[in-house]
C-alpha atoms as a PDB file:
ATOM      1  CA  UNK A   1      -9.772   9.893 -13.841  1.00  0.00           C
ATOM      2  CA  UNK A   2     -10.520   9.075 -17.278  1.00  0.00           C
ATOM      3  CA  UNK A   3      -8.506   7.210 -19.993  1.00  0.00           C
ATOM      4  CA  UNK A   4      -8.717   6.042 -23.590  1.00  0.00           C
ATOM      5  CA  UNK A   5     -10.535   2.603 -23.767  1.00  0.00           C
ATOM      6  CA  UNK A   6      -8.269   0.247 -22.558  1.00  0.00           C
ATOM      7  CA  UNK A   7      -8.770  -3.916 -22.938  1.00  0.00           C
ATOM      8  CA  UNK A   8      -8.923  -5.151 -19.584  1.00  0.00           C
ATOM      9  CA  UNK A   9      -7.404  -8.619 -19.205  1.00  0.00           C
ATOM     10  CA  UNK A  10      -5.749 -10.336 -16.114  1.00  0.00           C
ATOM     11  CA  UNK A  11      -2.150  -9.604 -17.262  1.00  0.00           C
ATOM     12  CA  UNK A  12       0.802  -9.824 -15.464  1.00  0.00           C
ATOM     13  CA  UNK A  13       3.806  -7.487 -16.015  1.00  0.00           C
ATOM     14  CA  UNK A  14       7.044  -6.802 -14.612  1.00  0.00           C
ATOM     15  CA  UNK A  15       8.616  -3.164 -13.500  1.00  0.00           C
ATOM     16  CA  UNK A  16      11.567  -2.943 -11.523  1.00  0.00           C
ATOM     17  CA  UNK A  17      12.446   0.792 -11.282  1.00  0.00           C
ATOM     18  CA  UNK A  18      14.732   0.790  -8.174  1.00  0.00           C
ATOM     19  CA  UNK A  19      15.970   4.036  -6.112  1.00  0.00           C
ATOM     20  CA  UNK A  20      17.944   3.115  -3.464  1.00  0.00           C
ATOM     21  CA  UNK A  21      18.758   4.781  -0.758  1.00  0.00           C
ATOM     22  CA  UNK A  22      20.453   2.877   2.799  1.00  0.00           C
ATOM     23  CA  UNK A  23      18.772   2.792   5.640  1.00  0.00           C
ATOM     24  CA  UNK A  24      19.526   1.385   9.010  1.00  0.00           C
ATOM     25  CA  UNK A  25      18.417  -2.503   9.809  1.00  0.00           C
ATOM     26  CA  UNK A  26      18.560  -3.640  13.109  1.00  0.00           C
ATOM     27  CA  UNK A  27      19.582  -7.325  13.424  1.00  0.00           C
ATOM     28  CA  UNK A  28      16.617  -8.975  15.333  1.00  0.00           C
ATOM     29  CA  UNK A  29      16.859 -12.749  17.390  1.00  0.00           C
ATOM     30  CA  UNK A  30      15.486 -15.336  14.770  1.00  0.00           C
ATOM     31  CA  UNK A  31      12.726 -16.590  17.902  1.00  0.00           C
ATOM     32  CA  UNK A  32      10.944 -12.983  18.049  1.00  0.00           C
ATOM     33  CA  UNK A  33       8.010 -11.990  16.385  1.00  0.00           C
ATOM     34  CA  UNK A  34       8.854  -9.885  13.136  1.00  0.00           C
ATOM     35  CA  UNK A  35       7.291  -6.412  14.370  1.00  0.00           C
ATOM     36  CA  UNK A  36       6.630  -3.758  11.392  1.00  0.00           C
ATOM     37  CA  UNK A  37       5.266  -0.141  11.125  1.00  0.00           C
ATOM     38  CA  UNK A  38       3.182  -0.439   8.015  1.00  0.00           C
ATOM     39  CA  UNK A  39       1.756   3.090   6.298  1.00  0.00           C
ATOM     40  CA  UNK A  40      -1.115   3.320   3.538  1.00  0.00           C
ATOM     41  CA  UNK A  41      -0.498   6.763   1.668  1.00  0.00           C
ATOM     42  CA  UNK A  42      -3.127   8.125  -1.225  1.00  0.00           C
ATOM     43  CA  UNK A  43      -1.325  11.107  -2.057  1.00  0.00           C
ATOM     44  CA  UNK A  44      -2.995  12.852  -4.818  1.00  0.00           C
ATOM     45  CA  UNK A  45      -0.104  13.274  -6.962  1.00  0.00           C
ATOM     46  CA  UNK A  46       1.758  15.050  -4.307  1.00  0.00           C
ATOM     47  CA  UNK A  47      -0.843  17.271  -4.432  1.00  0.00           C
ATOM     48  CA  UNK A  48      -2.053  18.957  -0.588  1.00  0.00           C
ATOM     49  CA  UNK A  49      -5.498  20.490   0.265  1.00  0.00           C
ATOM     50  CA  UNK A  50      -3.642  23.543  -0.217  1.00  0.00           C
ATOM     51  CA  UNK A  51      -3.096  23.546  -4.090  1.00  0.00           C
ATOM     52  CA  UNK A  52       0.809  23.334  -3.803  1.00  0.00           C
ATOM     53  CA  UNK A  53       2.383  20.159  -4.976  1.00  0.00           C
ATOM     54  CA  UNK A  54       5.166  19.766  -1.626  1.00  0.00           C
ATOM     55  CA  UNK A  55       7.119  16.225  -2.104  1.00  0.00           C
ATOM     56  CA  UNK A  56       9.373  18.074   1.248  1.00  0.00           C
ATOM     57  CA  UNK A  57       6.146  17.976   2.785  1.00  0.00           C
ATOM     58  CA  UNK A  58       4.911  14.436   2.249  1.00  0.00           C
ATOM     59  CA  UNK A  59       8.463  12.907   3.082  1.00  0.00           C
ATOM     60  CA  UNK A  60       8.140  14.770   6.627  1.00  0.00           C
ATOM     61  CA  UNK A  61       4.992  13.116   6.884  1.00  0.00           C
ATOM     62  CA  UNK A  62       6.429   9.521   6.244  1.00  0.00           C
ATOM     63  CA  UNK A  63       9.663  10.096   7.911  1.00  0.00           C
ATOM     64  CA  UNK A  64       7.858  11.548  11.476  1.00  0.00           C
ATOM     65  CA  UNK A  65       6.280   8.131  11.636  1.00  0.00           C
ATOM     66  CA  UNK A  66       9.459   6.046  10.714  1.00  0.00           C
ATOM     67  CA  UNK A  67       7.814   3.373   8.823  1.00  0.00           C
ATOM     68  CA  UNK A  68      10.010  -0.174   7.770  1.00  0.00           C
ATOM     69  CA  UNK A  69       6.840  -0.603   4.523  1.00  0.00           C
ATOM     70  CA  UNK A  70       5.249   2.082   2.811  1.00  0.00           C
ATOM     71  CA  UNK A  71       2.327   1.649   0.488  1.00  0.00           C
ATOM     72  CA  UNK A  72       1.597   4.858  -2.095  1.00  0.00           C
ATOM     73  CA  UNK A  73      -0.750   5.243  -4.149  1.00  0.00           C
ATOM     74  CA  UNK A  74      -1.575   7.937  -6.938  1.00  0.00           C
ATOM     75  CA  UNK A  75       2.248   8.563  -7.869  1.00  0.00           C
ATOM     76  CA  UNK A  76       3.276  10.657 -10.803  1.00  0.00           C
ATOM     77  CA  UNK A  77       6.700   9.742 -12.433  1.00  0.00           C
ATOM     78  CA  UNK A  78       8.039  12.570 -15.192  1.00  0.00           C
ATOM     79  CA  UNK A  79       4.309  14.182 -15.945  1.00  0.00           C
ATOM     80  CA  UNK A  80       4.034  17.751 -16.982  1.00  0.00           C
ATOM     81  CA  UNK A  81       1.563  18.504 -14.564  1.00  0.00           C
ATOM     82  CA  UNK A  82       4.328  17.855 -11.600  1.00  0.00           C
ATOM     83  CA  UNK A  83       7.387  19.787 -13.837  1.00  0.00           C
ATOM     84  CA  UNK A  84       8.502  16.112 -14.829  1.00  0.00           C
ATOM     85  CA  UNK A  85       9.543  15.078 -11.206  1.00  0.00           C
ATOM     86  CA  UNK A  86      10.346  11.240 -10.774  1.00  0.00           C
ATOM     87  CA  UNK A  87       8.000  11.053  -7.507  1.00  0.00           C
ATOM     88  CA  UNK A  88       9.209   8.341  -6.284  1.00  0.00           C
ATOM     89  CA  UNK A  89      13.283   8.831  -7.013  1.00  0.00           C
ATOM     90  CA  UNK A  90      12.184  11.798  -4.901  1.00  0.00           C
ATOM     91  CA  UNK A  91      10.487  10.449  -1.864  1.00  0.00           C
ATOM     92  CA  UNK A  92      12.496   7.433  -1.281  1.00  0.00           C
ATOM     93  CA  UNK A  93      15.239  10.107  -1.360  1.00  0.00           C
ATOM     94  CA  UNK A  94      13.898  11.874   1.326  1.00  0.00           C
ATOM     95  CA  UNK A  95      12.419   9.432   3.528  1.00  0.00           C
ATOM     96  CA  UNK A  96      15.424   7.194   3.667  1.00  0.00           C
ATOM     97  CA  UNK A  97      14.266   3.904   1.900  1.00  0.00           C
ATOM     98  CA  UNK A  98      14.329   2.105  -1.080  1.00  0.00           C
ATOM     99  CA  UNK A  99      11.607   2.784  -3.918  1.00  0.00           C
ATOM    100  CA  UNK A 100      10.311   0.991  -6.561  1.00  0.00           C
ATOM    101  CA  UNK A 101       7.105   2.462  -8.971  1.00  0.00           C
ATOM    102  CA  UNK A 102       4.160   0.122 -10.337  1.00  0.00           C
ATOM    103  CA  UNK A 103       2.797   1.852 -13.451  1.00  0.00           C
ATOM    104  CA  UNK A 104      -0.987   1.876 -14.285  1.00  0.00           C
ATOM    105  CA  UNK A 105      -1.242   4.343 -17.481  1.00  0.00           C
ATOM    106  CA  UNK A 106       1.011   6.957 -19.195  1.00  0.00           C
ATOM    107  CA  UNK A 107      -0.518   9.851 -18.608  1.00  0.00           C
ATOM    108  CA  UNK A 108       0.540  13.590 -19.247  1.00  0.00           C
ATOM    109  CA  UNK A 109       3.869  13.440 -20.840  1.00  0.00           C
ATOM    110  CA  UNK A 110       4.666  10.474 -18.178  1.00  0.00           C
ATOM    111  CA  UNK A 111       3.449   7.643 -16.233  1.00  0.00           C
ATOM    112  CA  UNK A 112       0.488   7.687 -13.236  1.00  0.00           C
ATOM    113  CA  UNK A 113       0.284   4.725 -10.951  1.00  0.00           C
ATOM    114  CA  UNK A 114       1.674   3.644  -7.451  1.00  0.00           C
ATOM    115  CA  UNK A 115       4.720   3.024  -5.284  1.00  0.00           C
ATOM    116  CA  UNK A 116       6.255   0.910  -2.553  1.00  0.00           C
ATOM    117  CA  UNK A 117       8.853   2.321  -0.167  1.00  0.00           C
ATOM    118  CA  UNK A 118      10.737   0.063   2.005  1.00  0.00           C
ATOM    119  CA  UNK A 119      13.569   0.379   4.512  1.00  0.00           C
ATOM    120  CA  UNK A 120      14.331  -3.371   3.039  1.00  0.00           C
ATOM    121  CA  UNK A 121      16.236  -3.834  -0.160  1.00  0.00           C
ATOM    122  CA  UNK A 122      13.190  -4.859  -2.563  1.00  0.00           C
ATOM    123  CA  UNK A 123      14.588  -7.587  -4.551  1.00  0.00           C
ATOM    124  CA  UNK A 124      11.602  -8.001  -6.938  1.00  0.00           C
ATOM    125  CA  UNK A 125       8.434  -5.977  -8.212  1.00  0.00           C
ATOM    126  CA  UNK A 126       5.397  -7.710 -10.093  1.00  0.00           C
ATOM    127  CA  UNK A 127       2.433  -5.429 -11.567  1.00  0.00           C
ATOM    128  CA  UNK A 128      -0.597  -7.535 -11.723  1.00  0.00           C
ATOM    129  CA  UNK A 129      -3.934  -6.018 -13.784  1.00  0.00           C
ATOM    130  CA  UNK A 130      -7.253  -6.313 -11.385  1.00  0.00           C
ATOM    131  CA  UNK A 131     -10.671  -6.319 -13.201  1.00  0.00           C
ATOM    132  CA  UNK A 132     -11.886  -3.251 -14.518  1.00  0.00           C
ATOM    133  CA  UNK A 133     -13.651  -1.222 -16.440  1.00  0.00           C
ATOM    134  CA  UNK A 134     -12.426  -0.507 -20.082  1.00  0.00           C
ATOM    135  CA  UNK A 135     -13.425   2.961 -19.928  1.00  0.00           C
ATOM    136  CA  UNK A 136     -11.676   4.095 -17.190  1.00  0.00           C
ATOM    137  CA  UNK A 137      -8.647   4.159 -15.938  1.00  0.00           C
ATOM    138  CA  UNK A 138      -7.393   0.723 -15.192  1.00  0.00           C
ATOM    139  CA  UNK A 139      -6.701  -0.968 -11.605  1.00  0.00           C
ATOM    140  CA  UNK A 140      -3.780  -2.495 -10.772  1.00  0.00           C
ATOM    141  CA  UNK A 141      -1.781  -4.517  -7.680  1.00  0.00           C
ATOM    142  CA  UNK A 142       2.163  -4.028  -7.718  1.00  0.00           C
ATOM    143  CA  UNK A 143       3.923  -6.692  -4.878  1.00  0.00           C
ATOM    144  CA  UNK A 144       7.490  -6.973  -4.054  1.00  0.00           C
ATOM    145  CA  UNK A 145       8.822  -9.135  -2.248  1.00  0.00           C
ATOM    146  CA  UNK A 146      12.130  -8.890   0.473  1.00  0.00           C
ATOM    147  CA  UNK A 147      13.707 -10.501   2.896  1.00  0.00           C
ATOM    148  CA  UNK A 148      13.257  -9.638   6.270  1.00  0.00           C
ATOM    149  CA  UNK A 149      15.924 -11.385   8.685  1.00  0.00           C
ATOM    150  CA  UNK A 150      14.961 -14.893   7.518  1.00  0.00           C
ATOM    151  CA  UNK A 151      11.507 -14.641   6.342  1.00  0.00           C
ATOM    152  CA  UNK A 152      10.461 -13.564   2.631  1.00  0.00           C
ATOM    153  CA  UNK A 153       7.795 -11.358   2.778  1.00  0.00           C
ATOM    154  CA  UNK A 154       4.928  -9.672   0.049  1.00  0.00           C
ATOM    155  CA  UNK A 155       4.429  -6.330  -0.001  1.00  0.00           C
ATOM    156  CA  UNK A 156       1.537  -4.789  -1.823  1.00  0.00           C
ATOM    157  CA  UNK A 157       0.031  -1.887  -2.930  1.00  0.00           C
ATOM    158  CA  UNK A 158      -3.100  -1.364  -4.524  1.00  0.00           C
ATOM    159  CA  UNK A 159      -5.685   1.352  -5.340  1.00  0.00           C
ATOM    160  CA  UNK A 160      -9.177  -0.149  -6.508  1.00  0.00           C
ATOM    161  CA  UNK A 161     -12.521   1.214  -8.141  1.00  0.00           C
ATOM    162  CA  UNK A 162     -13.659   4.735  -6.710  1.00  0.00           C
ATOM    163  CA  UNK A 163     -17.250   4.179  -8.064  1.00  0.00           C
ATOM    164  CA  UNK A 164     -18.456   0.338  -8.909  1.00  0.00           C
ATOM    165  CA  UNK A 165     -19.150  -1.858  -5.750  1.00  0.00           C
ATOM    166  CA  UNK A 166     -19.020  -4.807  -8.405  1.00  0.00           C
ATOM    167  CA  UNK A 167     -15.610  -4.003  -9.677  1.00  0.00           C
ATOM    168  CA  UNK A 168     -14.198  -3.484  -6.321  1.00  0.00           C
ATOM    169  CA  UNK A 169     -15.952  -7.072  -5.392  1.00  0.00           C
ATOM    170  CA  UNK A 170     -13.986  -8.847  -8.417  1.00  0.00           C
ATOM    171  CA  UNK A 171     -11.131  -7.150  -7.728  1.00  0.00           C
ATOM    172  CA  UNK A 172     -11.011  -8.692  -3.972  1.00  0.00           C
ATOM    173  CA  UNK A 173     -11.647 -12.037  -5.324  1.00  0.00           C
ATOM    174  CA  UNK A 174      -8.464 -11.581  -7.909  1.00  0.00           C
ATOM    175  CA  UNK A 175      -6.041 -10.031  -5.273  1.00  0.00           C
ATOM    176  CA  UNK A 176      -7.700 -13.290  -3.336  1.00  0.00           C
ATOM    177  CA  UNK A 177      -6.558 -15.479  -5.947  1.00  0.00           C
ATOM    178  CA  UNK A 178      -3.007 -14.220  -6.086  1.00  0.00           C
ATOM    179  CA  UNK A 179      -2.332 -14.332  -3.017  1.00  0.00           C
ATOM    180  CA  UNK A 180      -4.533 -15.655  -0.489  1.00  0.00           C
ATOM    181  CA  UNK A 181      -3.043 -19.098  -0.538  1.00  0.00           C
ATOM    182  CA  UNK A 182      -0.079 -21.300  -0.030  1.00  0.00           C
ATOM    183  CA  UNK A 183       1.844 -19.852   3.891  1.00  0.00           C
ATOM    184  CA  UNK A 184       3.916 -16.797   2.250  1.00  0.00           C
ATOM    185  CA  UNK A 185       3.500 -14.219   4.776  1.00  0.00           C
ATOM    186  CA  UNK A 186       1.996 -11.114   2.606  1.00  0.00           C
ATOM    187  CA  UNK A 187       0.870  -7.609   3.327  1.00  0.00           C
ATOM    188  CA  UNK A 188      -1.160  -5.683   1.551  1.00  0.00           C
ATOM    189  CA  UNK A 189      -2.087  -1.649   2.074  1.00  0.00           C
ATOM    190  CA  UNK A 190      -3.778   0.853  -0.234  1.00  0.00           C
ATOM    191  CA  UNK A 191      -6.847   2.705  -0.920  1.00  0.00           C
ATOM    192  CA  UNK A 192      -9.780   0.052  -1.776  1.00  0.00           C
ATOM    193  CA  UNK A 193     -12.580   2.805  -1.878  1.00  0.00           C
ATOM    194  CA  UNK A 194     -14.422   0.780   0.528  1.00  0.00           C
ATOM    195  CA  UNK A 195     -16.060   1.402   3.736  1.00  0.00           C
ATOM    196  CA  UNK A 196     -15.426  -1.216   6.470  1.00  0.00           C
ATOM    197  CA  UNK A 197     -19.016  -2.503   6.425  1.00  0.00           C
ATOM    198  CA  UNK A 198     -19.121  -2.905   2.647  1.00  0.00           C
ATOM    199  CA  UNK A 199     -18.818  -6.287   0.549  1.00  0.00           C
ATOM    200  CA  UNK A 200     -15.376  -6.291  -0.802  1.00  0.00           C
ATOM    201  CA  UNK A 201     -13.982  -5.651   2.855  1.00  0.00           C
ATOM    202  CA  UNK A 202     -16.360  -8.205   4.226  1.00  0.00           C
ATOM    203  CA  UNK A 203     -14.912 -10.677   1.049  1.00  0.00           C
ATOM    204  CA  UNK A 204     -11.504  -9.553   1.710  1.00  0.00           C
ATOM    205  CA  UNK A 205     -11.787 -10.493   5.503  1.00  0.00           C
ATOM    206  CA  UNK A 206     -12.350 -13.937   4.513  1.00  0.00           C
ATOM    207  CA  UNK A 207      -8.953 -14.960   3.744  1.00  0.00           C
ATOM    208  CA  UNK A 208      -6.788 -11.498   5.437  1.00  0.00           C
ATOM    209  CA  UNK A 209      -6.270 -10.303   9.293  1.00  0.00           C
ATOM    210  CA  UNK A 210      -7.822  -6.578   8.001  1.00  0.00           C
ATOM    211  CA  UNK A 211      -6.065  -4.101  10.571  1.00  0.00           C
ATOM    212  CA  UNK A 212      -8.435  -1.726  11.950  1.00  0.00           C
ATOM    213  CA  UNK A 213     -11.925  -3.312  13.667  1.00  0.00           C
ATOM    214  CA  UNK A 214     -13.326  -0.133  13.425  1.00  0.00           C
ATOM    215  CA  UNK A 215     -13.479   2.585  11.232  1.00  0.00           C
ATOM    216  CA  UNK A 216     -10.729   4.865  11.335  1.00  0.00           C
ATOM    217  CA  UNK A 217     -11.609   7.686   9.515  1.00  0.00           C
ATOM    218  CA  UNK A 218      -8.612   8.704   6.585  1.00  0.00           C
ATOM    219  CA  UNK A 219     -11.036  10.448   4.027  1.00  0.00           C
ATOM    220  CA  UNK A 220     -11.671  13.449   2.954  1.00  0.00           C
ATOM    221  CA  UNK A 221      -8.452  14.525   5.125  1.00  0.00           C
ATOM    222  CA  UNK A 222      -9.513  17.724   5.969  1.00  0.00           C
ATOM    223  CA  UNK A 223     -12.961  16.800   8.050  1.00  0.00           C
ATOM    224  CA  UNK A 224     -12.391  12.665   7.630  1.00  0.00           C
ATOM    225  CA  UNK A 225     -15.473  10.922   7.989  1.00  0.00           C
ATOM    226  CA  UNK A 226     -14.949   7.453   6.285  1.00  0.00           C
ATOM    227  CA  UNK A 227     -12.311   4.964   5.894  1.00  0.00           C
ATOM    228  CA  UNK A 228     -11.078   3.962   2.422  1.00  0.00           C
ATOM    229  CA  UNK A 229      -7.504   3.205   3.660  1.00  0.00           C
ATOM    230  CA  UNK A 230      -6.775  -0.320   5.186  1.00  0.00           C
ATOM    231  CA  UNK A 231      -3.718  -2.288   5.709  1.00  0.00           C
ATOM    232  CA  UNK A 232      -4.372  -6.125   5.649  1.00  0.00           C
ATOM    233  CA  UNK A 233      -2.020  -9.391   6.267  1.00  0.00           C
ATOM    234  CA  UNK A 234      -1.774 -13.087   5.251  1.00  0.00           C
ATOM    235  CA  UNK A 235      -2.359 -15.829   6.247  1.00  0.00           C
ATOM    236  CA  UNK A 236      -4.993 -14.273   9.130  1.00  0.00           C
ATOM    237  CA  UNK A 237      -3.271 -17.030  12.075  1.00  0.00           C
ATOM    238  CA  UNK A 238       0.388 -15.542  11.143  1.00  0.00           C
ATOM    239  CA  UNK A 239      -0.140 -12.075  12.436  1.00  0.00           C
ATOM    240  CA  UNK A 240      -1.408 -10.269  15.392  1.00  0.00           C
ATOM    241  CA  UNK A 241      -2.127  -6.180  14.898  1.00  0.00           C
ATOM    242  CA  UNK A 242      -0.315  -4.198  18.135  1.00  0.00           C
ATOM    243  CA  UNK A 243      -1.953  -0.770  17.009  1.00  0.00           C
ATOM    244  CA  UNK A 244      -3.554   1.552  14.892  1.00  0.00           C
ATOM    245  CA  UNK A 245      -3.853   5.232  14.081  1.00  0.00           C
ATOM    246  CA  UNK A 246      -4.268   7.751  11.732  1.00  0.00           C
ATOM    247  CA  UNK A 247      -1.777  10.247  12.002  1.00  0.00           C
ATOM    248  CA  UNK A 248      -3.307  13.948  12.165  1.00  0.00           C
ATOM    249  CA  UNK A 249      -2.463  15.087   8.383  1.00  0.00           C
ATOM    250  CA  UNK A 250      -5.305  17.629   7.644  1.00  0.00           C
ATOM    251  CA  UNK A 251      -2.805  19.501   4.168  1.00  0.00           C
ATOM    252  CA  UNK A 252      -0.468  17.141   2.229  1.00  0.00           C
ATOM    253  CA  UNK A 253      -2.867  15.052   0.750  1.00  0.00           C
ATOM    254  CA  UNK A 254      -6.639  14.770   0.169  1.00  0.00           C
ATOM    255  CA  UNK A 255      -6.356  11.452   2.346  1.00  0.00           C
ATOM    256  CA  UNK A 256      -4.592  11.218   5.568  1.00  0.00           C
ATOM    257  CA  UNK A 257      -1.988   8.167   6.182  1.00  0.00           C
ATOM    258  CA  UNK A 258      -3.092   5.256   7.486  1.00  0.00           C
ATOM    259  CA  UNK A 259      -0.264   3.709  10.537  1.00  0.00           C
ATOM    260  CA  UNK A 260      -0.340   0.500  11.505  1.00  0.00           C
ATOM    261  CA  UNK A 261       1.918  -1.382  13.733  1.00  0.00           C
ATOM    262  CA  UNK A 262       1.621  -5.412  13.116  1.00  0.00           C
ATOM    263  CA  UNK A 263       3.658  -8.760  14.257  1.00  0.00           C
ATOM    264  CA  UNK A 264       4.516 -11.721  12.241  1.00  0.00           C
ATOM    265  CA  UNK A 265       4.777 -14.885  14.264  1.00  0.00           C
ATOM    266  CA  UNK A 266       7.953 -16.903  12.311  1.00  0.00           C
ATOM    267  CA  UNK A 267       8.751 -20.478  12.322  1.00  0.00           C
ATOM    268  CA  UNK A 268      10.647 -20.692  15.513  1.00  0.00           C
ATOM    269  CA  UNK A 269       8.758 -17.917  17.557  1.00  0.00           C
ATOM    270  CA  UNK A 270       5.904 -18.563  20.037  1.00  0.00           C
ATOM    271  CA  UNK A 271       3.873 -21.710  18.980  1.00  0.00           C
ATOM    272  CA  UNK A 272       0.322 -21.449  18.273  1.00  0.00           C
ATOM    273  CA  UNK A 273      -1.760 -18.679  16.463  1.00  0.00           C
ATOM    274  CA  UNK A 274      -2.364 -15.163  17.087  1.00  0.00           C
ATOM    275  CA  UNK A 275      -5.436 -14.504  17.912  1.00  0.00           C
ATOM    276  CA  UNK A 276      -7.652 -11.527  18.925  1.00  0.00           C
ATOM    277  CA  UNK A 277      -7.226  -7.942  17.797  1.00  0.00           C
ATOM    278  CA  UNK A 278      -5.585  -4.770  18.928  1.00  0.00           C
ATOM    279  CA  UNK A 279      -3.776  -5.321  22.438  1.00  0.00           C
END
């Protein structure tokens, strides 16, 4: 997707668009593990492999697998081409949880970027710029951050470069930079246009737990044959992944959701890192 020319500097903004909705919390024993459903959505503008734009449809597909964090990414808000919906008012709407929207560009009579759904309250939403290319459209990461029982937790989303293996490079070592330090506990989920084997995932794995050991195919979601959709945590020691999958979504999107299910080890749980992989 193509843009004006557009100076790409590290810039940090602020958007705090919130739709709130109420779901459910269950009170959890301060000792256990913090357990979360995490999902990784690229849907195309709300646009399926069908043609129709269906935001009914893609809120079945998030509420079936009753996710506490949602990552989305390629989210209209008021464009012409989707009859100047607010995308993500919608969604969170539907699905139950509380939205907030991380704007890349305007773009057609409104705003293109991404989104973060949450059955948390999200009491704060940073939009950091990622390396780029001035041509193009630029790259961004949008994190919130919420309290979950008594741990505050990162959540990101982030979409980077469909074509440059350089860009997508830098743009690990920035989201490295912002948050691959200090003992915040920090998730992160989006498409990285990457396959598994590739240098930016082999960077990224250097500082994050990445969730999936093997390729789990989310792309092109009719036929998927390659992974471009990952969920990752931080600090690596804090978490340990329970499972994986990739829910069987051939329509609503030109990706299929990623699902994973991961565990936070707090302060007063079980001493010692988590190690290992899948159980």
């Amino acid at each position: 997707m193509s843009t004006l020319p557009v100076k790409v500097t590290l810039l940090l903004a602020t958007v705090f668009v919130s739709f709130h909705s109420a779901p459910q919390v269950q009170a959890q024993d301060s000792a256990s593990p913090i357990r979360l459903r995490v999902l990784s959505y690229n849907i195309h503008h709300g646009a399926g492999n069908d043609g129709k734009i269906d935001l009914d449809r893609l809120a079945n597909v998030i509420r079936k697998v009753e996710p506490d964090l949602v990552a989305v990414q390629e989210v209209d808000q008021n464009t012409r081409r989707n009859g100047m919906v607010n995308q993500v008012e919608t969604l969170a709407a539907k699905s139950g949880l509380f939205g907030e929207f991380a704007k890349q560009i305007d773009y057609d009579g409104g705003e293109y970027g991404q989104a973060i759904l949450s059955k948390y309250p999200i009491e704060s939403l940073e939009v950091h710029w990622l390396p780029g290319d001035p041509m193009r459209e630029r790259r961004i990461v949008g994190v919130a951050e919420m309290q979950i029982h008594s741990t505050r937790l990162r959540f990101a989303t982030t979409h980077l470069h469909h074509v440059r293996a350089d860009l997508r490079e830098k743009q690990i070592d920035e989201l490295n930079r912002l948050f691959a330090n200090g003992d915040q506990p920090t998730v992160i989920a989006g498409d990285f246009n990457a396959k598994p084997a590739s240098e930016a995932m082999q960077l990224l794995q250097t500082k994050w737990k990445v969730s999936t050991s093997e390729s789990m195919h989310t792309f092109p979601a009719k036929s998927p044959n390659r992974q471009l959709d990952y969920v990752a945590m931080y600090p690596a020691s804090s978490w340990r992944i329970v499972s994986a999958e990739v829910p069987d979504e051939p329509i609503a999107s030109d990706h299929r959701p990623l699902l994973v299910v991961v565990e936070l080890r707090t302060n007063d749980g079980p001493n010692g890192d988590y190690t290992g992989e899948q159980d």
